[in-house]
C-alpha atoms as a PDB file:
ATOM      1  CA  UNK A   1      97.904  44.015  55.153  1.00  0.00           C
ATOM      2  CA  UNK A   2     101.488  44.390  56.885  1.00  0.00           C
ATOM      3  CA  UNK A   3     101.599  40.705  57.434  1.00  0.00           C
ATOM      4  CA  UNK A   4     100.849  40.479  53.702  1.00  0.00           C
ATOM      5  CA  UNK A   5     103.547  42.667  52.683  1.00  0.00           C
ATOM      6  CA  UNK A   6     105.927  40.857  55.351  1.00  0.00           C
ATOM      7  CA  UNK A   7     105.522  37.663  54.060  1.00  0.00           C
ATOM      8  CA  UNK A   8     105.781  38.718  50.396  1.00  0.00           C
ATOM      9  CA  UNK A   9     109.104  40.285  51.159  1.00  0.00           C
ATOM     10  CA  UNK A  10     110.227  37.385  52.933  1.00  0.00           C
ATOM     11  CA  UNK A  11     109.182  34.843  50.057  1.00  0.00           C
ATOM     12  CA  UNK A  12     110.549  36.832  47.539  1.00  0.00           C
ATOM     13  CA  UNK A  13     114.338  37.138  49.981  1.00  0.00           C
ATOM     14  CA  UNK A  14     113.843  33.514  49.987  1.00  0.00           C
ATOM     15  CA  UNK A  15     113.260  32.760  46.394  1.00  0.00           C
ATOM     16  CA  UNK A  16     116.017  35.225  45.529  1.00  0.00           C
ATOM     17  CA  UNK A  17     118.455  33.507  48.076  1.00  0.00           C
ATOM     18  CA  UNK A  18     117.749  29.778  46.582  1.00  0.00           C
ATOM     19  CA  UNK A  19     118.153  30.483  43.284  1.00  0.00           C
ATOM     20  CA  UNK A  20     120.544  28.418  40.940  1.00  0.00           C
ATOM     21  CA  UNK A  21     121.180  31.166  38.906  1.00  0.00           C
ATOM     22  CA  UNK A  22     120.792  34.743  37.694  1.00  0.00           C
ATOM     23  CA  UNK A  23     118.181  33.466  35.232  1.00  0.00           C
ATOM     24  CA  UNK A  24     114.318  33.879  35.745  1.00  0.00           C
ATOM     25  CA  UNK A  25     112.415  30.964  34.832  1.00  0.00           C
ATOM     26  CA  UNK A  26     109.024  33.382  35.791  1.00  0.00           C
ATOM     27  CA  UNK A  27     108.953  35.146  32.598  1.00  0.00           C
ATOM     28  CA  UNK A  28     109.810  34.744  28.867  1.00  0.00           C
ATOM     29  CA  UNK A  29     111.194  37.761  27.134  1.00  0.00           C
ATOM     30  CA  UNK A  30     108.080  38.706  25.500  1.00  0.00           C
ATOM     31  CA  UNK A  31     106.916  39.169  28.885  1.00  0.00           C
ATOM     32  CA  UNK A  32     104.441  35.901  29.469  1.00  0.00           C
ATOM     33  CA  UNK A  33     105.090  34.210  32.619  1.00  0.00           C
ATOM     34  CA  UNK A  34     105.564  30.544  32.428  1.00  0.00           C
ATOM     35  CA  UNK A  35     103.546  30.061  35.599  1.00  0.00           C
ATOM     36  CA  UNK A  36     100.205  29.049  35.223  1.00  0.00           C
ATOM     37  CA  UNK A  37      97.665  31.963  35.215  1.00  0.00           C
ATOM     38  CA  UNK A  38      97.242  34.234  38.171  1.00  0.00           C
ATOM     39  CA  UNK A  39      96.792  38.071  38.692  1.00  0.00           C
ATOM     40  CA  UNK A  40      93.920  39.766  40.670  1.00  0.00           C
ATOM     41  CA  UNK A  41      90.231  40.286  38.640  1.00  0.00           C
ATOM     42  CA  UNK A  42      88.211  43.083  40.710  1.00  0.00           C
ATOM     43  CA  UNK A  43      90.866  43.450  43.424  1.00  0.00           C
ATOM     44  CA  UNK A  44      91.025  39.555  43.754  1.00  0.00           C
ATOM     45  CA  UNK A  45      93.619  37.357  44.020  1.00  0.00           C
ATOM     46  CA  UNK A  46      92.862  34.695  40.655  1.00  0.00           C
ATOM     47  CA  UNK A  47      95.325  31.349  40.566  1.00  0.00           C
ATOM     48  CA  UNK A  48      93.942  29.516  37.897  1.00  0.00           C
ATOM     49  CA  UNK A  49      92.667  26.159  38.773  1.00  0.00           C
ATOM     50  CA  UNK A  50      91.409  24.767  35.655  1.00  0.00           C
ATOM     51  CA  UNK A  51      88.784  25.818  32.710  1.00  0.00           C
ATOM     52  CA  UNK A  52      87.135  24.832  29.501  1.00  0.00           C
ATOM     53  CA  UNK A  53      87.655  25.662  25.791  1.00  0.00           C
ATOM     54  CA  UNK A  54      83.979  25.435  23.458  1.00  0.00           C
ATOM     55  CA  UNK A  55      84.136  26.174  19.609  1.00  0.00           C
ATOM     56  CA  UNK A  56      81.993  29.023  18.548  1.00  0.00           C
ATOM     57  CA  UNK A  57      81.655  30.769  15.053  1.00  0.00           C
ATOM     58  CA  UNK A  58      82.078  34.383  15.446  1.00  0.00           C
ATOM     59  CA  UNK A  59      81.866  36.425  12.304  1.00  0.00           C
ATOM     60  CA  UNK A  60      82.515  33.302   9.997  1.00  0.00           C
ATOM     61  CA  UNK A  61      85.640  33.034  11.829  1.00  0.00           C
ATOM     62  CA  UNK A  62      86.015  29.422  13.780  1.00  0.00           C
ATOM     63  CA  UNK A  63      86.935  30.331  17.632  1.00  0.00           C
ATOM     64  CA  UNK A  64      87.112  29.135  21.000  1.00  0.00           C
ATOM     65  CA  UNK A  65      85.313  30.218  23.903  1.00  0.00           C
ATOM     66  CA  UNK A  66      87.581  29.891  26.746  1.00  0.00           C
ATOM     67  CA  UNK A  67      86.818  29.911  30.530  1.00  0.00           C
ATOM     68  CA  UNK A  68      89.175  30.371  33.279  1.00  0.00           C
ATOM     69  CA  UNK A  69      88.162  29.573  36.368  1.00  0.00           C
ATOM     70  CA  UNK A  70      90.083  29.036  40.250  1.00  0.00           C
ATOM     71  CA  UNK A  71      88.679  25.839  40.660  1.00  0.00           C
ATOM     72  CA  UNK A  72      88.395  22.685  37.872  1.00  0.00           C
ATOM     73  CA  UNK A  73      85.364  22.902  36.324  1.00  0.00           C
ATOM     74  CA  UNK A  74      83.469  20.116  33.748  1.00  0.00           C
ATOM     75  CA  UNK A  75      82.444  20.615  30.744  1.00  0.00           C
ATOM     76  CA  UNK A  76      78.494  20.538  32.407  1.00  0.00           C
ATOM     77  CA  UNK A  77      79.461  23.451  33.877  1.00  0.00           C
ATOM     78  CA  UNK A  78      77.212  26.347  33.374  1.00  0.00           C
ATOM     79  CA  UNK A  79      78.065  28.879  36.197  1.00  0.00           C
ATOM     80  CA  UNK A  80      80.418  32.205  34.225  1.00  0.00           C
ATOM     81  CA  UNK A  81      83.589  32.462  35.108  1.00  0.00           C
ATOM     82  CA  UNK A  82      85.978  35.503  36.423  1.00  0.00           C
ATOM     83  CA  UNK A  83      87.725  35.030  32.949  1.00  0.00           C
ATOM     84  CA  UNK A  84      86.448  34.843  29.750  1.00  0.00           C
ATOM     85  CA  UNK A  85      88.531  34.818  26.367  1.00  0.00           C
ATOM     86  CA  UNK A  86      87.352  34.558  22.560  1.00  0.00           C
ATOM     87  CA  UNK A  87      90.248  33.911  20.211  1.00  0.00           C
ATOM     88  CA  UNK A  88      90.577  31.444  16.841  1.00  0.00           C
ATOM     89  CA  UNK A  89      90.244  27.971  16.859  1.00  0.00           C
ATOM     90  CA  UNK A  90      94.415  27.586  15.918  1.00  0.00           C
ATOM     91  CA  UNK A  91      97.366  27.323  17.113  1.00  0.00           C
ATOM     92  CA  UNK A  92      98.789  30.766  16.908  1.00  0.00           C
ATOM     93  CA  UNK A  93      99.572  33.968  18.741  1.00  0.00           C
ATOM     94  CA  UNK A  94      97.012  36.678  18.924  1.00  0.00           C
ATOM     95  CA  UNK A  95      96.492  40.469  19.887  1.00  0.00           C
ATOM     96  CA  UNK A  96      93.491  43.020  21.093  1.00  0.00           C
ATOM     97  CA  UNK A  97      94.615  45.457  19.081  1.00  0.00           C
ATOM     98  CA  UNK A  98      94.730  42.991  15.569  1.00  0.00           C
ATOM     99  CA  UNK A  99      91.156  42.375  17.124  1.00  0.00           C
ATOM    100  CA  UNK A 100      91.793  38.563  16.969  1.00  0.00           C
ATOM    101  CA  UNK A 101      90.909  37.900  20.940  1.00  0.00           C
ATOM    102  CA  UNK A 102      88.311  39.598  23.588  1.00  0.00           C
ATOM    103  CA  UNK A 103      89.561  39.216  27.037  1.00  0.00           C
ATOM    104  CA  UNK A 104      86.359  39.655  29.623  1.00  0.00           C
ATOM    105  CA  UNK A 105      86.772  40.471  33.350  1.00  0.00           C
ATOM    106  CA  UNK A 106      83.849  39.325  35.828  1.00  0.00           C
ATOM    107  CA  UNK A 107      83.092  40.391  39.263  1.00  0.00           C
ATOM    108  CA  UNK A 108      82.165  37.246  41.008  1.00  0.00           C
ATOM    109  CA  UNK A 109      81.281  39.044  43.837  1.00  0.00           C
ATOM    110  CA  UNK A 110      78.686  41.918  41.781  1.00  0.00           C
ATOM    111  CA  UNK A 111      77.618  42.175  38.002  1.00  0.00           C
ATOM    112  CA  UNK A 112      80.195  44.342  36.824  1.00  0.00           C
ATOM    113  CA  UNK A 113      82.119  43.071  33.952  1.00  0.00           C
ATOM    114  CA  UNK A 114      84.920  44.695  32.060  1.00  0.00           C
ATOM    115  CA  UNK A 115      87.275  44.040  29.039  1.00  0.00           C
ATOM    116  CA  UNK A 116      90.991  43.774  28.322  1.00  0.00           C
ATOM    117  CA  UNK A 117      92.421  46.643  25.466  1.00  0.00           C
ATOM    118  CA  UNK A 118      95.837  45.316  25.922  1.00  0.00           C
ATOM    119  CA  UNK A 119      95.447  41.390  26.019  1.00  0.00           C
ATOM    120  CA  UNK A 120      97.497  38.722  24.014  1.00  0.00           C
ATOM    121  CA  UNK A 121      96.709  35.532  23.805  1.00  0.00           C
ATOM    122  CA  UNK A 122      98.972  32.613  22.342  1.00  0.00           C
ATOM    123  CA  UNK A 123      96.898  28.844  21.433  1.00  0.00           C
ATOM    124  CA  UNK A 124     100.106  26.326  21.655  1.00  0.00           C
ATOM    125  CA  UNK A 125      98.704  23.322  21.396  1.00  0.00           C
ATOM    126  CA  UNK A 126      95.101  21.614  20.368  1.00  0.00           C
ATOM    127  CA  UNK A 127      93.983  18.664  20.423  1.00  0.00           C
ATOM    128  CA  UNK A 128      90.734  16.383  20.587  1.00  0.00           C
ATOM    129  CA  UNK A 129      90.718  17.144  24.904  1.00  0.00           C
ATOM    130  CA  UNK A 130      92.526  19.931  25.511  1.00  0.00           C
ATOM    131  CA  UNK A 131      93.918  23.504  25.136  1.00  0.00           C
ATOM    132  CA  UNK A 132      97.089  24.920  26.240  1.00  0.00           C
ATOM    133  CA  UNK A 133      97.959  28.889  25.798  1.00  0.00           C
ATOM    134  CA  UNK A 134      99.627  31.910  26.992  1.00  0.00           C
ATOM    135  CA  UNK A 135      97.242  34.706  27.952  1.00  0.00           C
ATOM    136  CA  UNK A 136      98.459  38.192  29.403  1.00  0.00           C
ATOM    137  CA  UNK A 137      96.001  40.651  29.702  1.00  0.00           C
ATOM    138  CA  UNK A 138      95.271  43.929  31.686  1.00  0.00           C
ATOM    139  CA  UNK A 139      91.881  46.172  32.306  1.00  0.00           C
ATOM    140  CA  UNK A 140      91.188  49.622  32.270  1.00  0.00           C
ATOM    141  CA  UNK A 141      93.362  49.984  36.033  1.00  0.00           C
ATOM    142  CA  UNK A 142      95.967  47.005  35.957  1.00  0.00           C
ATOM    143  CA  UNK A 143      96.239  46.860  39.637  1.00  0.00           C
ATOM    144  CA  UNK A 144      92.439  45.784  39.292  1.00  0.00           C
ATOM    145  CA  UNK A 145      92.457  43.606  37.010  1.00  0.00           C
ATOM    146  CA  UNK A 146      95.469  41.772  34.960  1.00  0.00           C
ATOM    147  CA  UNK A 147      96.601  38.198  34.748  1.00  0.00           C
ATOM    148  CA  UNK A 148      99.875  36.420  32.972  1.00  0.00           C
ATOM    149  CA  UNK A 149     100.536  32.866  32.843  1.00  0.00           C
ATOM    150  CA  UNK A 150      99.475  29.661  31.215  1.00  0.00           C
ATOM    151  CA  UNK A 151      96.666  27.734  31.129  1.00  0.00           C
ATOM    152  CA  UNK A 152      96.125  23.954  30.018  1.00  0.00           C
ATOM    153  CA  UNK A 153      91.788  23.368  29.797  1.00  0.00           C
ATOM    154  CA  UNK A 154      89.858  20.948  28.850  1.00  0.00           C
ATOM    155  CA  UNK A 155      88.231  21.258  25.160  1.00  0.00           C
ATOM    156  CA  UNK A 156      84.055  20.771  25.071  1.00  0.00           C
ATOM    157  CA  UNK A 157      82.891  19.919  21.699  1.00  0.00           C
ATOM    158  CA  UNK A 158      79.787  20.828  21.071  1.00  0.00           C
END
């Protein structure tokens, strides 16, 4: 753990040092980081690695189904993910509390499984192969689970 903490405070002197500017090109001002997704799900380190969007139909309402995943994964894939999001099947921006998007936590290492209250989700581009987005999201105890960043996945029609 101290070497951990060593070599975060070093990278972080050294990112600090070799800056161009005062500016942070890590987050937006609405607070999503324009690195692609990472955080920690279930005291994990996650650094997204690629993922897959499917079109469901939840309540009449024409969604995605999108996985997150560490490593690329296929469209054949059938093994769940650590991350799994619902939101519509649009381009848009879109909030837990509007109740527009379900952001699911999963233990790959147990079965536990746990949602996001505060999540946020932005679609900014589809087309006939992919998805891009925004996703920030937290659980119950952030330091467990929470993840920022974008995400570019591959879209599975059905």
């Amino acid at each position: 753990m101290k070497k951990f903490f060593y070599s975060a405070i070093v990278a972080a002197s050294l990112m600090v040092s070799c800056s161009d500017d005062d500016s942070s090109d890590n987050n937006n001002s609405d607070g999503f980081s324009n690195n692609p997704v990472s955080g920690v799900v279930y005291n994990e380190d996650f650094d997204f690695g690629g993922g897959t969007a499917t079109p469901i139909t939840l309540n009449d309402v024409e969604s995605l189904n999108i996985d997150l995943s560490e490593s690329d994964i296929t469209c054949d894939d059938t093994n769940e993910q650590p991350i799994w999001i619902t939101v519509p099947a649009a381009v848009g921006s879109y909030s837990r509390q509007d109740g527009e998007v379900t952001v699911q936590f999963r233990d790959v290492n147990g079965d536990s499984f746990e949602g996001s209250l505060d999540a946020e989700v932005e679609i900014t581009e589809m087309t006939e192969t992919t998805v891009k987005g925004r996703i920030m999201a937290g659980g119950f105890d952030e330091t467990e689970n929470s993840i920022n960043g974008t995400f570019e996945v591959t879209y599975c029609p059905l």
